[in-house]
Every structure is written in structure tokens, then in C-alpha cells.
N, C-alpha and C. Protein backbone atom coordinates (compact mmCIF):
# COMPACT_ATOMS: atom_id res chain seq x y z
N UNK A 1 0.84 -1.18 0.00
CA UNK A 1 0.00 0.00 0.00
C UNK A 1 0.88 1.25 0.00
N UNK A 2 0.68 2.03 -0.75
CA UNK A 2 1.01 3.44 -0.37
C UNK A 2 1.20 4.38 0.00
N UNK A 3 2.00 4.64 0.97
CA UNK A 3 2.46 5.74 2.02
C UNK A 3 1.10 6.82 1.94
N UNK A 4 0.03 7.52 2.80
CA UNK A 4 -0.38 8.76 2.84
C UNK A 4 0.16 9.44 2.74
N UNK A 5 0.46 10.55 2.21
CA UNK A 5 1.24 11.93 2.41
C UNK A 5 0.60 13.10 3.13
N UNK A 6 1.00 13.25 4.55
CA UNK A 6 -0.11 13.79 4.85
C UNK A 6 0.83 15.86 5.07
N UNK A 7 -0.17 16.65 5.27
CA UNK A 7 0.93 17.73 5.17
C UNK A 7 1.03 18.63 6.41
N UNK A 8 0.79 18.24 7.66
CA UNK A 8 1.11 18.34 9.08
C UNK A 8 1.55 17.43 9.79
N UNK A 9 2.75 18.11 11.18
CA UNK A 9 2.92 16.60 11.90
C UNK A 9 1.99 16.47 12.73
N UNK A 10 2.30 15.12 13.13
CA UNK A 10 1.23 14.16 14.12
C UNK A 10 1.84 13.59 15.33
N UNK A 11 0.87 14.43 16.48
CA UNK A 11 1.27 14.05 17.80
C UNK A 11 0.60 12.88 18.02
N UNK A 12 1.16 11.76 18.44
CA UNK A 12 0.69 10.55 19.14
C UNK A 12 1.32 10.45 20.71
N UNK A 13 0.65 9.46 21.24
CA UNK A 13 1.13 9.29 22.67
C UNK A 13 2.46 8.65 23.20
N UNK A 14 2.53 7.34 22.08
CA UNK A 14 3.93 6.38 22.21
C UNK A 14 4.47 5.90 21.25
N UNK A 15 5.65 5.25 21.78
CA UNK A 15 6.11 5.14 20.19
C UNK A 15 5.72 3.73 19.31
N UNK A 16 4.91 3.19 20.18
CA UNK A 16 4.43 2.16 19.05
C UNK A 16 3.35 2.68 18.29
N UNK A 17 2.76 3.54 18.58
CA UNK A 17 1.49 4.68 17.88
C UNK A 17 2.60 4.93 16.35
N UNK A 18 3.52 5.82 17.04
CA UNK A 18 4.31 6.25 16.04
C UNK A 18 4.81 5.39 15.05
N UNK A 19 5.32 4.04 15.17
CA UNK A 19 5.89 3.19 14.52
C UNK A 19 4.67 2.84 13.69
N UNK A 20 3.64 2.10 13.82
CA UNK A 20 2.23 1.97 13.34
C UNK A 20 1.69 3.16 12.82
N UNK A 21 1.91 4.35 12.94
CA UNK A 21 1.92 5.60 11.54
C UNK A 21 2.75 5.92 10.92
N UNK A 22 3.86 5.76 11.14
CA UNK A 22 5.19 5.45 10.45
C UNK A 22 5.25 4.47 8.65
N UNK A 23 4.47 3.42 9.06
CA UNK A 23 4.18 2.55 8.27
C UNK A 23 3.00 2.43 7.49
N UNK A 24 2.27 3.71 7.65
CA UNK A 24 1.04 4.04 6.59
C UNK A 24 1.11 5.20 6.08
N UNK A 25 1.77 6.42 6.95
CA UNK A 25 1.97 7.98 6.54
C UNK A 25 3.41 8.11 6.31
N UNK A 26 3.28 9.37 5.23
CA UNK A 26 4.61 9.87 5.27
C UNK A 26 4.62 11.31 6.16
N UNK A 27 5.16 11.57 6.21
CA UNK A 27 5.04 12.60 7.22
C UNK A 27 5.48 12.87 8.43
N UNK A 28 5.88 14.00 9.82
CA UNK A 28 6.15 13.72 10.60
C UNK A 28 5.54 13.62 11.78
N UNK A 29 6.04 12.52 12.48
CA UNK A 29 5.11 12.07 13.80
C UNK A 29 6.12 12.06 14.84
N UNK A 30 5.24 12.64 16.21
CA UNK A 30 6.04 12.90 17.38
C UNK A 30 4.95 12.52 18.23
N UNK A 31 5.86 11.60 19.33
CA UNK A 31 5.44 10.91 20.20
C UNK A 31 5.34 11.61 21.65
N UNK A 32 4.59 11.88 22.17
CA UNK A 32 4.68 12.63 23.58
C UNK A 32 5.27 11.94 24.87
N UNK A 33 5.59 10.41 24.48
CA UNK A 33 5.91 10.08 25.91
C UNK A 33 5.24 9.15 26.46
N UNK A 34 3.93 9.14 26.00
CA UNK A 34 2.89 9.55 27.30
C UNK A 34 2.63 10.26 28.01
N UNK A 35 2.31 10.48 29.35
CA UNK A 35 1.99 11.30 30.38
C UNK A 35 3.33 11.80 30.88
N UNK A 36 4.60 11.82 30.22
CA UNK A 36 5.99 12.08 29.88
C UNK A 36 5.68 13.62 29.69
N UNK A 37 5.22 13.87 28.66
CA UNK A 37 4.63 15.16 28.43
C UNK A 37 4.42 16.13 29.52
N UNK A 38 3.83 15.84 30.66
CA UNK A 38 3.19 16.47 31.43
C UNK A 38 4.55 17.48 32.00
N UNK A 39 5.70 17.03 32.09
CA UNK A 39 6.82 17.01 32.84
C UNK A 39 8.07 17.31 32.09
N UNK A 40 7.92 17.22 30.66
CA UNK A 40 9.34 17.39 29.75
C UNK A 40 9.01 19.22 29.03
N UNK A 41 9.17 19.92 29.82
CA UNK A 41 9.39 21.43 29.54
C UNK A 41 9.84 21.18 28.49
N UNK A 42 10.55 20.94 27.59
CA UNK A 42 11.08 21.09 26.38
C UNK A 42 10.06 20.95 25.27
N UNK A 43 9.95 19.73 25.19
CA UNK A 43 8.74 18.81 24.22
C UNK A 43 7.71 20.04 24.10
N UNK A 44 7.30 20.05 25.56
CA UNK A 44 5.92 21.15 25.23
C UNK A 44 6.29 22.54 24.65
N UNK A 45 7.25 23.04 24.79
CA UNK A 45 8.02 23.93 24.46
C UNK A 45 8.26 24.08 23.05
N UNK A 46 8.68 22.64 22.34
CA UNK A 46 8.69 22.40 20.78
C UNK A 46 7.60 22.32 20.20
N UNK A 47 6.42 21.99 20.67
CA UNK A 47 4.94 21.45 20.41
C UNK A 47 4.47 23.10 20.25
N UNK A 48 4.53 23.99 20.97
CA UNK A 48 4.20 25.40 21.35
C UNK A 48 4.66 25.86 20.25
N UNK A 49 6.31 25.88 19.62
CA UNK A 49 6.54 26.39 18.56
C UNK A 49 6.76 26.06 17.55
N UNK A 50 6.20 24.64 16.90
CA UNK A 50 5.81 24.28 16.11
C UNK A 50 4.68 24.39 15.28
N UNK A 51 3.56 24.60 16.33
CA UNK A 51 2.43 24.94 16.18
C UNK A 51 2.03 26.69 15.78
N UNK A 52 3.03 27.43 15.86
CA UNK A 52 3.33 28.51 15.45
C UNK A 52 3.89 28.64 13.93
N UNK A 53 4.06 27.28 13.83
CA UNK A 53 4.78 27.90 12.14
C UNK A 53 3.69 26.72 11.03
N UNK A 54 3.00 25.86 11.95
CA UNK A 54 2.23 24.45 11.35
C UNK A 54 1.29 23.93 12.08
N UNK A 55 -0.05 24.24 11.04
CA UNK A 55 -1.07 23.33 12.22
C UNK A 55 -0.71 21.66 12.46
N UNK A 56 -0.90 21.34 13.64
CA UNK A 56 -0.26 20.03 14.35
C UNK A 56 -2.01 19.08 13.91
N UNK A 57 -1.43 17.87 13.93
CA UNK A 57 -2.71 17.18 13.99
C UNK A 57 -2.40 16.06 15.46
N UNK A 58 -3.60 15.91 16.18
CA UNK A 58 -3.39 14.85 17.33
C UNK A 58 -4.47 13.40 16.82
N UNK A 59 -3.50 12.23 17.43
CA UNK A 59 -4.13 11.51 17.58
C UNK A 59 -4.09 10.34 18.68
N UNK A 60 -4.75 10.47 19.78
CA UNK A 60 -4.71 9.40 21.35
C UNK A 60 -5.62 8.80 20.87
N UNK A 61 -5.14 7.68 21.75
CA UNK A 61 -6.07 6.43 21.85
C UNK A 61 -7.32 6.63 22.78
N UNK A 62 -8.52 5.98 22.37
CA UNK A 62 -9.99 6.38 23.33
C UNK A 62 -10.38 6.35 24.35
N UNK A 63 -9.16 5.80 24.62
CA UNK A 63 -9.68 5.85 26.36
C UNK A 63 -9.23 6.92 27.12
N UNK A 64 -9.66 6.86 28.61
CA UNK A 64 -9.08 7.80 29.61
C UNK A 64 -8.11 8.36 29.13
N UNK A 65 -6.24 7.70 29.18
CA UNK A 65 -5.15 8.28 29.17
C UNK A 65 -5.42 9.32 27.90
N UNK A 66 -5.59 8.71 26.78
CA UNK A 66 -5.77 9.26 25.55
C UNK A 66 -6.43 10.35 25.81
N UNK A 67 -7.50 10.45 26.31
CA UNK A 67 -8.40 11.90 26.65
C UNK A 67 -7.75 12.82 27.07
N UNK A 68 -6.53 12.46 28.17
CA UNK A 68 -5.82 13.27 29.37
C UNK A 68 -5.23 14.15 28.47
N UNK A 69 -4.20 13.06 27.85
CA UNK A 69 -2.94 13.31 27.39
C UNK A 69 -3.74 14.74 26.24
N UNK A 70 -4.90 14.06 25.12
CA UNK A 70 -5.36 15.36 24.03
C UNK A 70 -6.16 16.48 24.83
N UNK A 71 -6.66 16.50 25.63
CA UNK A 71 -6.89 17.71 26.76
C UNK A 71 -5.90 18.61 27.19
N UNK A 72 -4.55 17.98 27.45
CA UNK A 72 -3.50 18.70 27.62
C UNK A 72 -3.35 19.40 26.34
N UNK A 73 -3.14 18.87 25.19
CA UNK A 73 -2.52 19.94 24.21
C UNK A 73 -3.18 20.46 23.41
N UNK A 74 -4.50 20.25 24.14
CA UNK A 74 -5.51 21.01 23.65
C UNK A 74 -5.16 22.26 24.67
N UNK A 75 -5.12 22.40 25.81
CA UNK A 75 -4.78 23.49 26.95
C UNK A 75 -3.42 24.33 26.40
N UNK A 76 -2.37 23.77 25.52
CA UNK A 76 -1.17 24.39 25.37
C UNK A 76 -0.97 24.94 23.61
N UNK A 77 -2.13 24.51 23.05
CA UNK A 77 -1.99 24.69 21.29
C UNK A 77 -3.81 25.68 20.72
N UNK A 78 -3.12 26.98 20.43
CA UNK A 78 -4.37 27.22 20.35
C UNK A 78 -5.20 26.11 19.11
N UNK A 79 -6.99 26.27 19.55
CA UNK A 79 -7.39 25.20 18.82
C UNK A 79 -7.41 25.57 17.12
N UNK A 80 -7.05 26.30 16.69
CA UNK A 80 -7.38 26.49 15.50
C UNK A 80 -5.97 25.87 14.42
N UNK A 81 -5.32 25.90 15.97
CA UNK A 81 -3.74 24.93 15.30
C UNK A 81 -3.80 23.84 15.74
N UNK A 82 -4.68 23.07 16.15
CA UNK A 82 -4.51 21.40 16.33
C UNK A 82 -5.94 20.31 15.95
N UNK A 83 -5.83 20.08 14.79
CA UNK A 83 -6.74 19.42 14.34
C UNK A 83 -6.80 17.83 15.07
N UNK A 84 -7.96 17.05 15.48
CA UNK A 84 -7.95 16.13 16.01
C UNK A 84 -8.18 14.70 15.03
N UNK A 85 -7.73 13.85 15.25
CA UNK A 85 -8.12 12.61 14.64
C UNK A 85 -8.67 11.39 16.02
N UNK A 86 -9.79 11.31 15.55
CA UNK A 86 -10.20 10.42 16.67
C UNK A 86 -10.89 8.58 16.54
N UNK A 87 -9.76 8.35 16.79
CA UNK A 87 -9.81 6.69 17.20
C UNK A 87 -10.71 6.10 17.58
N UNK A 88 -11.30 5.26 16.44
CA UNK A 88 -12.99 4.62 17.12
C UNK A 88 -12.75 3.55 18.45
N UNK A 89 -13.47 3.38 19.42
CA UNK A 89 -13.69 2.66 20.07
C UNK A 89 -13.81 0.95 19.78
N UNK A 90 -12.60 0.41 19.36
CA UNK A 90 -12.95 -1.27 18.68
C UNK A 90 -12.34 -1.96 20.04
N UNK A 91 -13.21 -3.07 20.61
CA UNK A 91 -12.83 -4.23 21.53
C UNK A 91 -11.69 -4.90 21.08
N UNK A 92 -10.69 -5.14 21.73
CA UNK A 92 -9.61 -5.74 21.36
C UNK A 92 -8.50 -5.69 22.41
N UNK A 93 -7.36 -6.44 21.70
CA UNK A 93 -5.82 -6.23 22.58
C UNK A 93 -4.75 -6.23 21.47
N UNK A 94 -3.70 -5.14 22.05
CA UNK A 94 -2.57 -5.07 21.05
C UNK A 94 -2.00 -6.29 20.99
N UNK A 95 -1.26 -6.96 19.69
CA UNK A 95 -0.88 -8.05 19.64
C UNK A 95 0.50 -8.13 20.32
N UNK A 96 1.11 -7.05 20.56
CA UNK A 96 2.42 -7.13 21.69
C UNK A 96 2.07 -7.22 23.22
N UNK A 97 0.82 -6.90 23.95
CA UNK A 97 0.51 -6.74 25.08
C UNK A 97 0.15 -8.67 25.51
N UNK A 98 0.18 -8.64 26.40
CA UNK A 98 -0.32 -10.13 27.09
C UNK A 98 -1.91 -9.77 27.24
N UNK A 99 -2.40 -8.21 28.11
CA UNK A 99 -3.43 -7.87 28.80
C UNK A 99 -4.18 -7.24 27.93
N UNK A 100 -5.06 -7.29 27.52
CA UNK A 100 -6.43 -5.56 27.06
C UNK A 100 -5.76 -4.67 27.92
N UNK A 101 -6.17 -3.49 27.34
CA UNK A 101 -5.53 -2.25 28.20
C UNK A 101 -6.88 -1.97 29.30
N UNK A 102 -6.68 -1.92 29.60
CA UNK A 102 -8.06 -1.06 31.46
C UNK A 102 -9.25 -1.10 30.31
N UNK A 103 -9.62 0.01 29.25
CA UNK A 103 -10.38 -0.29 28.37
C UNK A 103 -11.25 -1.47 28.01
N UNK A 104 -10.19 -2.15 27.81
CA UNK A 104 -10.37 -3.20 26.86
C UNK A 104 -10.55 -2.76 25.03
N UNK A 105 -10.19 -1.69 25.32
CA UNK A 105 -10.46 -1.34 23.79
C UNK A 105 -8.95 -0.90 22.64
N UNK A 106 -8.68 -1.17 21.71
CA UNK A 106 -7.23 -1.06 20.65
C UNK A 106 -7.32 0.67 20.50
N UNK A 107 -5.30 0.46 20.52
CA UNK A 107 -5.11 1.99 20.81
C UNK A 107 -5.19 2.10 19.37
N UNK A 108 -4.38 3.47 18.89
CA UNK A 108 -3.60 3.40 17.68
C UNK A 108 -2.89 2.52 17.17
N UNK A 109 -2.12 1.90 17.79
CA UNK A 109 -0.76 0.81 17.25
C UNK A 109 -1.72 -0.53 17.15
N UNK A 110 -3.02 -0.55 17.22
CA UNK A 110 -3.65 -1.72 17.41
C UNK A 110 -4.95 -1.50 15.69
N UNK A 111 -4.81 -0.70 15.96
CA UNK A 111 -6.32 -0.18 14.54
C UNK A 111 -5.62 -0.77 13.08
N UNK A 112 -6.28 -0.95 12.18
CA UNK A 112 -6.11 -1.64 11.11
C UNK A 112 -5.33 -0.36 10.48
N UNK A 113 -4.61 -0.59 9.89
CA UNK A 113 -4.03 0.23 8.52
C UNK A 113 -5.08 0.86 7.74
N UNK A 114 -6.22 0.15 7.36
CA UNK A 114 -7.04 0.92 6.49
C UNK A 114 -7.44 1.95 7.06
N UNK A 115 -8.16 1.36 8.10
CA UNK A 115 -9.26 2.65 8.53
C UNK A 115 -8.06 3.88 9.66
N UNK A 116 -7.13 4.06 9.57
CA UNK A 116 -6.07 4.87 10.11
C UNK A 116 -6.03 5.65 8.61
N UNK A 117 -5.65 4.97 7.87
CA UNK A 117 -5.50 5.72 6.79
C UNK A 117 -6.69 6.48 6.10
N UNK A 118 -7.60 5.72 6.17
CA UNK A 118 -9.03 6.85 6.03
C UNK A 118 -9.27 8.02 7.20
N UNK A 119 -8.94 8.00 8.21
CA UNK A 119 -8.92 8.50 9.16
C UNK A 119 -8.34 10.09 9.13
N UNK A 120 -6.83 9.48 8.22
CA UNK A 120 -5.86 10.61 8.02
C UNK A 120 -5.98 11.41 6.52
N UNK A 121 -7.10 10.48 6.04
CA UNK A 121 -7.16 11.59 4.28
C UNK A 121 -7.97 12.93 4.35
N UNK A 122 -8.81 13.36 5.04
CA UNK A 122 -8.54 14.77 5.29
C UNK A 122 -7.41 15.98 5.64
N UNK A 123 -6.19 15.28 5.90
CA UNK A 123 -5.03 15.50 6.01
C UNK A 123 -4.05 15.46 4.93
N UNK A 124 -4.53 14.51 3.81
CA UNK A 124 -3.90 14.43 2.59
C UNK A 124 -3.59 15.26 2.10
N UNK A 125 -1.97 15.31 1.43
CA UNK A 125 -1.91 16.63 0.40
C UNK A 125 -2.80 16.50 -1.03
N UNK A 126 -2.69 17.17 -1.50
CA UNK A 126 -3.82 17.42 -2.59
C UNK A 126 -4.07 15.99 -3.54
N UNK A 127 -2.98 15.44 -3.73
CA UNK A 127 -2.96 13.98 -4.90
C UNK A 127 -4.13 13.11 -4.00
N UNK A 128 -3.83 13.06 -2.73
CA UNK A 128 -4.86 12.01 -2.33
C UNK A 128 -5.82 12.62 -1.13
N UNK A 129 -6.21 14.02 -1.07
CA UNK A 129 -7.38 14.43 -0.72
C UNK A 129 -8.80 13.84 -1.20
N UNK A 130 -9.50 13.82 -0.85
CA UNK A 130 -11.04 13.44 -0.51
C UNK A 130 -11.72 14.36 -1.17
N UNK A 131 -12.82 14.02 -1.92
CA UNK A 131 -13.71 15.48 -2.51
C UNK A 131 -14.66 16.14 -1.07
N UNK A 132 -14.62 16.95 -1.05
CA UNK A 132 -14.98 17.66 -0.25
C UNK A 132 -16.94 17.54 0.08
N UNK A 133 -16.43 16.92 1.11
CA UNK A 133 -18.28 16.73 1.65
C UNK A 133 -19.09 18.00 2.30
N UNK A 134 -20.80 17.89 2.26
CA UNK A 134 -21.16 18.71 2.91
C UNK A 134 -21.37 18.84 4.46
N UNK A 135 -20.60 19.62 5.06
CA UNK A 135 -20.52 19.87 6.45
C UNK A 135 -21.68 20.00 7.65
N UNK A 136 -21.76 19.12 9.01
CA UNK A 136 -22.35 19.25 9.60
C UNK A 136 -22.42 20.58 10.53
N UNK A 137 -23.18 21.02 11.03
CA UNK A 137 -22.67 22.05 11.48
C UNK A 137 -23.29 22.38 12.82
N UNK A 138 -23.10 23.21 14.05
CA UNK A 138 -24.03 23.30 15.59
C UNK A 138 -25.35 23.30 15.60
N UNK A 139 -25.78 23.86 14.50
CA UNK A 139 -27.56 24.31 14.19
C UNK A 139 -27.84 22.62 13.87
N UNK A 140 -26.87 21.79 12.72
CA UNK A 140 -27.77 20.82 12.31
C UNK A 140 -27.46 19.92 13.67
N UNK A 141 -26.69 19.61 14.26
CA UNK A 141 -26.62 19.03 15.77
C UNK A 141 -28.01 19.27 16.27
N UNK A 142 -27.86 20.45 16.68
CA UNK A 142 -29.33 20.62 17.45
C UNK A 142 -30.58 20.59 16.88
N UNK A 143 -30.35 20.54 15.24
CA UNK A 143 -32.13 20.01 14.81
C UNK A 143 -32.07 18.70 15.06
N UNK A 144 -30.74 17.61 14.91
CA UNK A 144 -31.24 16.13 14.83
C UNK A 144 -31.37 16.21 16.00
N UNK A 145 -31.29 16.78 17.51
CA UNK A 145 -31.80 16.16 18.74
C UNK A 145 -30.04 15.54 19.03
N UNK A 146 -29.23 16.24 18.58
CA UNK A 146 -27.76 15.77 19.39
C UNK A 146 -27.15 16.61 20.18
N UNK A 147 -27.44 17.94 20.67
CA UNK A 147 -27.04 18.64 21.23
C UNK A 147 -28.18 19.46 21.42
N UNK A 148 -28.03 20.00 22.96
CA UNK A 148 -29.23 21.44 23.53
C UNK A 148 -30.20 20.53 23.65
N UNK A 149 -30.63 19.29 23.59
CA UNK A 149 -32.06 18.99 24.29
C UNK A 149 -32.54 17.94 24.81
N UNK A 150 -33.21 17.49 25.52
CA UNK A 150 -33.51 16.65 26.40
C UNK A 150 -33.15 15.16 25.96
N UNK A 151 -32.26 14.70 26.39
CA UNK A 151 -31.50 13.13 26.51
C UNK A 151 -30.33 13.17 24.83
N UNK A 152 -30.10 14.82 25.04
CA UNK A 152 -28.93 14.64 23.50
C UNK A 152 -27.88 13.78 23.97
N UNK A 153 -27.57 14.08 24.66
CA UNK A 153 -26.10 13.78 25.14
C UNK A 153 -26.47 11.93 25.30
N UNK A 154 -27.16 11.43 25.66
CA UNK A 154 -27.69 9.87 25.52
C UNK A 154 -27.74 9.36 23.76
N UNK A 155 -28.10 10.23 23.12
CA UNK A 155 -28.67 10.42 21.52
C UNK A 155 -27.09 10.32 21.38
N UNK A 156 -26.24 10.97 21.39
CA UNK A 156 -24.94 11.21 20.90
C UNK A 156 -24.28 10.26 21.14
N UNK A 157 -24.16 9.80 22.53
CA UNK A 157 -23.32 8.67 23.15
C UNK A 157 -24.10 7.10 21.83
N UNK A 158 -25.22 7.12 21.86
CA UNK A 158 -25.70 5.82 21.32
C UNK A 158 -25.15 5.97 19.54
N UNK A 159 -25.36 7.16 18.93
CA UNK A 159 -24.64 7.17 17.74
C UNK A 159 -22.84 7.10 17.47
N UNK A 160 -22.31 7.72 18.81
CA UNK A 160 -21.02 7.74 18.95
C UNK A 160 -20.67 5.62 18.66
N UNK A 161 -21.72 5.41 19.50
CA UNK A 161 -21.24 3.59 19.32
C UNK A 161 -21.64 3.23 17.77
N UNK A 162 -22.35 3.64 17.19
CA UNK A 162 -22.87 3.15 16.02
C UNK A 162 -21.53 3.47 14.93
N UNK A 163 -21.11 4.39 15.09
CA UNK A 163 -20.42 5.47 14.40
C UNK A 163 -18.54 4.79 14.97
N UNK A 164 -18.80 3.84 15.87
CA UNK A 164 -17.14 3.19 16.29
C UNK A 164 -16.54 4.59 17.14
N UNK A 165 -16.75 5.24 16.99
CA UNK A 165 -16.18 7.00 18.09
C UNK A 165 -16.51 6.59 19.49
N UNK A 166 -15.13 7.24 19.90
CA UNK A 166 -15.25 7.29 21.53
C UNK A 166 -16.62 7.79 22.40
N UNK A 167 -16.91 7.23 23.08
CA UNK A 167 -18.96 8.02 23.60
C UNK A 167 -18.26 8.68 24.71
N UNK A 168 -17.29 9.06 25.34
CA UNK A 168 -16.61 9.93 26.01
C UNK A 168 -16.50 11.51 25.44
N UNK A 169 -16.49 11.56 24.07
CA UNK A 169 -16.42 12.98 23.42
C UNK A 169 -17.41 13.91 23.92
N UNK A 170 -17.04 15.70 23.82
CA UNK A 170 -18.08 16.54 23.73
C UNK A 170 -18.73 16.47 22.65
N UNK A 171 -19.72 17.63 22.33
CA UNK A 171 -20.33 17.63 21.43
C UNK A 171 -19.19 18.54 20.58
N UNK A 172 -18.90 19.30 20.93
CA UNK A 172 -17.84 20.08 19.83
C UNK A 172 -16.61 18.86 19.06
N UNK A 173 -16.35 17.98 19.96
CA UNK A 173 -15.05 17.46 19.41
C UNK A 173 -15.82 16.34 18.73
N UNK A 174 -17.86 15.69 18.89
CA UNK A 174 -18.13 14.82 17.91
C UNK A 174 -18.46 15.19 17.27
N UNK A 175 -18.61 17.16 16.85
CA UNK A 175 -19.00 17.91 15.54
C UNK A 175 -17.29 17.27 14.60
N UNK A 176 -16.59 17.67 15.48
CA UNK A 176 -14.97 17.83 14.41
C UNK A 176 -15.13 16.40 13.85
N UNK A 177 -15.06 15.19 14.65
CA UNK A 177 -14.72 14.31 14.38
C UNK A 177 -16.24 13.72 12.96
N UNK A 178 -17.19 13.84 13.19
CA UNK A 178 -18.05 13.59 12.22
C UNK A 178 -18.00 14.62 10.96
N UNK A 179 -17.51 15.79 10.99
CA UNK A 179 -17.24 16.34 9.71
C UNK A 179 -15.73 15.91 9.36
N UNK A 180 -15.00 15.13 9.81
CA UNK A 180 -13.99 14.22 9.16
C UNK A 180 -14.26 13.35 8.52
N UNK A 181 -15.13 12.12 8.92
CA UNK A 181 -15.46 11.02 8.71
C UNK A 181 -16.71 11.03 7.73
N UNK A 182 -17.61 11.50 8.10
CA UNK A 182 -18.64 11.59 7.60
C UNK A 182 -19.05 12.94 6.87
N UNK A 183 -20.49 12.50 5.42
CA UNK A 183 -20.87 13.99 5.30
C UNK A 183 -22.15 13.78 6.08
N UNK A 184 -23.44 14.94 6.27
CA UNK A 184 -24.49 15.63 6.96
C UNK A 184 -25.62 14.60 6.44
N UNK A 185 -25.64 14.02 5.44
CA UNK A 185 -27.16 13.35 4.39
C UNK A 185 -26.41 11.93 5.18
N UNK A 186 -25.34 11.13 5.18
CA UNK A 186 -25.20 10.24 6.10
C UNK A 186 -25.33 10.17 7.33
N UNK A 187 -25.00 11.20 8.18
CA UNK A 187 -25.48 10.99 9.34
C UNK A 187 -27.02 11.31 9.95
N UNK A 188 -27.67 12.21 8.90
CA UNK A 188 -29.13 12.60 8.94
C UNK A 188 -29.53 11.14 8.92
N UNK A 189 -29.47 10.07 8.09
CA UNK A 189 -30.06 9.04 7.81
C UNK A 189 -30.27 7.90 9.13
N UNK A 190 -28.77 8.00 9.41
CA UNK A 190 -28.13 7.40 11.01
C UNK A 190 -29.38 7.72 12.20
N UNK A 191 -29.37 8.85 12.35
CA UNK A 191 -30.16 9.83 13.37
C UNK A 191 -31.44 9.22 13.06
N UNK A 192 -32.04 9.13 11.77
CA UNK A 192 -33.45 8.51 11.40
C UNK A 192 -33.63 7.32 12.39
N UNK A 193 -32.61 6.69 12.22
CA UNK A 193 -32.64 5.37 12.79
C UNK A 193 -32.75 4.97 14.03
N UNK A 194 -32.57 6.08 14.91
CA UNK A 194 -32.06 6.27 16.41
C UNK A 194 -33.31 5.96 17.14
């Protein structure tokens, strides 16, 4: 398969994340550590001025840590410089681990090649960009009953599972992540179904 070319770097959490995007993207990827981050003044320091000359793209794994860790650099990168990529929720165990992680659910270094790489073609430079879908947007949230009204946030969580997305997300970060993945006439249809 063919390298993505994607045209921002990509923060991941570890370096088997990294090695496992390494081997589908071209591009550069930087590993935070883990919760390493929290504590390496420098890193955040490079992340800070990197993000000054290049929007950064993140991508943690769905669980807790993963949340922590993209909360943090969401707190240190303004948001208009850190685009998110978000890791569906699949049952599983990395094939290097003995254990499931606390989760029980596959990080990055665990997700298939394909759907990582679909994941990251909104990121594509122009040869292998995506035609451009029509966008969901806060108003259409709140007409399907996913945000602002009585049991949205239940509505969201149950499509978030349908949809493989973390049911931990806000509504702002399952606006970003569904105008990645999806266009508005697909998920209208979804919502029908609910």
C-alpha cells in the first residue's frame, strides 16, 4: 500500500502509535511520551513552537489516558492549530501486550491500517485528498436532537457507538470528528434510525 502523504505533523502518545503511523503515513510524527509530556518542559516547548509555524494534527487512543494526554494539548496549542483525529472505540488487545488495556479497547498501534488511513485523508496533500463533503454544522446538531435537548447527550453517546467514536467525546469534538469522517445526508439518515 502506499504511504499517505499527509501535510502536518502528528502528535501521538507512544512510540508504538508512532511506529504503526510510520508505516502508513509519510510525514512527521512525534510521540509525547505519554503522560511524559506532562513534565518534559522542552517537548511542550517544541509542540508550542511548532504549532506557530504548522497546524499540528493529534491523535490518542480512546480511552481515559488518551483523553488526558489530548486535553493537555488542547490546553497548550491554540485550537485552530490542532486538528484532532479520533480513534474509534474497537474491543480488542494489542498483539504485543499479554493484557487488554483497562479499556479493553485497541489503541492506535492496534487499529487496522485501512481505517487509520481513512482517518488521516482529510489530512492528505492534494494527490490524495477526498472530494470535499457537505458539512455538519451546531444548528444541524441541534435540529437532529444531538445537542441542547432533552437526553442529547444519551442520543450522541448511542450514535457515537454506532459510528465506532469514543462516547466519552463533547459535542464540539463529535462535531470535528463527524465532519472528518462523515458527510451531513449520512449521518441525517443514522439519526433517522435512532
Amino acid at each position: 500500500m502506499k504511504k499517505l502523504r499527509i501535510k502536518y505533523p502528528c502528535i501521538v502518545e507512544g512510540k508504538y502509535d508512532k511506529i504503526k503511523l510510520d508505516s502508513i503515513l509519510e510525514g512527521r510524527i512525534i510521540d509525547t511520551c505519554g503522560f511524559g509530556i506532562f513534565s518534559d518542559r522542552e517537548k511542550k516547548e517544541m509542540f508550542i513552537a511548532l504549532s506557530k509555524k504548522t497546524p499540528l494534527i493529534i491523535a490518542t487512543d480512546s480511552d481515559g489516558a488518551g483523553l488526558v494526554i489530548r486535553n493537555y494539548m488542547k490546553s497548550i496549542i491554540p485550537p485552530h492549530r490542532l486538528f484532532h483525529v479520533y480513534i474509534p472505540e474497537i474491543k480488542g488487545k494489542e498483539k504485543r501486550k499479554s493484557e487488554p488495556s483497562r479499556a479493553g479497547t485497541l489503541g492506535v498501534e492496534g487499529m487496522d491500517s485501512n481505517l487509520l488511513r481513512d482517518l488521516f485523508l482529510p489530512y492528505a496533500d492534494s494527490d490524495d485528498a477526498p472530494m470535499q463533503k457537505s458539512a455538519i454544522t451546531k444548528t444541524d446538531l441541534y435540529l437532529m436532537g444531538l445537542s441542547g435537548t432533552d437526553n442529547s447527550a444519551e442520543k450522541r453517546k448511542e450514535l457515537c457507538k454506532l459510528l465506532s467514536l469514543p462516547t466519552n467525546i463533547s459535542s464540539a469534538a463529535f462535531l470535528d470528528a463527524v465532519n472528518m469522517l462523515y458527510d451531513k445526508e449520512y449521518i441525517e439518515k443514522i439519526v433517522e434510525k435512532l
